[in-house]
Protein backbone atom coordinates (compact mmCIF):
# COMPACT_ATOMS: atom_id res chain seq x y z
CA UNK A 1 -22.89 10.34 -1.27
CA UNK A 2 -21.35 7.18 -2.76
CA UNK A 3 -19.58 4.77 -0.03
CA UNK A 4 -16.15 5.28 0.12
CA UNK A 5 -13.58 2.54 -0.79
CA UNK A 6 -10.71 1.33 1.43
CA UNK A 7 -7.30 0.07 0.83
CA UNK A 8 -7.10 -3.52 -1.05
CA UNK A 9 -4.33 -4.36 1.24
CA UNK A 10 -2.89 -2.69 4.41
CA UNK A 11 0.77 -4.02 5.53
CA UNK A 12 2.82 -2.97 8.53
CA UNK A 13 5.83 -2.99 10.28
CA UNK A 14 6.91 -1.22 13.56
CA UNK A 15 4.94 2.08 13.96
CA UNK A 16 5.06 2.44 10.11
CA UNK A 17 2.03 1.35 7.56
CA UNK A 18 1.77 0.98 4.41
CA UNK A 19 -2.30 1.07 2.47
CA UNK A 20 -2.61 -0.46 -1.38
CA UNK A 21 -5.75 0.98 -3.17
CA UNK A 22 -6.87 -0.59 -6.36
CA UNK A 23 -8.37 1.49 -9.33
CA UNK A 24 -9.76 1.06 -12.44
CA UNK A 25 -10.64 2.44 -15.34
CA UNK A 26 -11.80 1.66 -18.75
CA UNK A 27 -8.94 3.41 -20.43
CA UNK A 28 -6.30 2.38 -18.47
CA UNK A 29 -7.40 -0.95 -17.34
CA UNK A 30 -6.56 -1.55 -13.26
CA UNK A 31 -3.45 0.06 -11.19
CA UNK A 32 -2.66 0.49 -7.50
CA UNK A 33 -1.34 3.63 -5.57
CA UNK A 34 0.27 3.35 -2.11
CA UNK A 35 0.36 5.67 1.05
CA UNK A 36 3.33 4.92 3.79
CA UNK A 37 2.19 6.66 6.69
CA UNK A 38 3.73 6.48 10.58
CA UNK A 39 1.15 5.74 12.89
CA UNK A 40 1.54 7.99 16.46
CA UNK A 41 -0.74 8.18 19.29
CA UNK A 42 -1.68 11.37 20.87
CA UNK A 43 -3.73 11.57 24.13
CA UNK A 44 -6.13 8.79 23.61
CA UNK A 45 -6.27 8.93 19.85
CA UNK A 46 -4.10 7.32 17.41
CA UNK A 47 -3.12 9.74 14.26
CA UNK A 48 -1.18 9.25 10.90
CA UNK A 49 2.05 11.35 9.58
CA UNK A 50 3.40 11.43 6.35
CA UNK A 51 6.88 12.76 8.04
CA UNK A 52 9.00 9.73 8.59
CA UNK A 53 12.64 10.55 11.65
CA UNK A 54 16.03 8.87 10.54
CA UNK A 55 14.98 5.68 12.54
CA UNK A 56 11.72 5.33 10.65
CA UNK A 57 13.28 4.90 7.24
CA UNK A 58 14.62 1.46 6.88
CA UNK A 59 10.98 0.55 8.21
CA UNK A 60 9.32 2.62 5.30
CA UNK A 61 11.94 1.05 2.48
CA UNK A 62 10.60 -2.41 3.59
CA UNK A 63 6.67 -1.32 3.71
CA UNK A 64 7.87 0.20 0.03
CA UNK A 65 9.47 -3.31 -1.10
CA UNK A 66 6.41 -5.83 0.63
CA UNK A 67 3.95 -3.20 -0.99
CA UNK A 68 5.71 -3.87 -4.25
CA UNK A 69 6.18 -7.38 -4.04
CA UNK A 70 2.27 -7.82 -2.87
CA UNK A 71 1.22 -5.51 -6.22
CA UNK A 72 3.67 -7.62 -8.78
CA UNK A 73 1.89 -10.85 -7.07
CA UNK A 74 -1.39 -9.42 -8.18
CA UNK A 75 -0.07 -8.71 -11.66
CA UNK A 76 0.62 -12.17 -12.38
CA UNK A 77 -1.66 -14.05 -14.58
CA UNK A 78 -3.64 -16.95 -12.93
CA UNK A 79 -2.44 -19.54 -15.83
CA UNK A 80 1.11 -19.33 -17.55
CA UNK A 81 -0.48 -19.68 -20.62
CA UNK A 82 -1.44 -15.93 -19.92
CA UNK A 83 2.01 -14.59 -19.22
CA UNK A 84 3.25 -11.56 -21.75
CA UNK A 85 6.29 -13.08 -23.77
């Protein structure tokens, strides 16, 4: 089994996190998907939840925008000679 790849970039605030993964192809070039989760502990053990309460969600719109922000930062050519006119 091939090793398995993990997030480019994890960010968080609060109880709430937020992983980047980077992927590439040949036909599409390179893109990055996001997962907000809310990190809880149970017992001993510390679990992740896709279900966000009412207080949760200003936390997950700023995870959202510094998860943006990070992935437009990595979009940005190295030389301005580079940039897309």
């Amino acid at each position: 089994m091939a090793p398995k790849n993990g997030p480019v970039k994890t960010l968080s605030i609060g109880r709430i996190r937020v992983k980047i993964w980077a992927n590439r192809s040949q036909e599409n070039g390179a893109w990055f998907n996001t997962e907000i989760v809310r990190v809880y502990k149970e017992g001993d053990k510390y679990s992740e939840s896709a279900q966000f309460g009412r207080n949760d969600l200003p936390l997950v719109q700023k995870a959202a925008d510094w998860a943006f922000a990070w992935i437009v930062e990595q979009e940005v050519p190295a030389h301005e000679s580079e940039a897309i006119e």
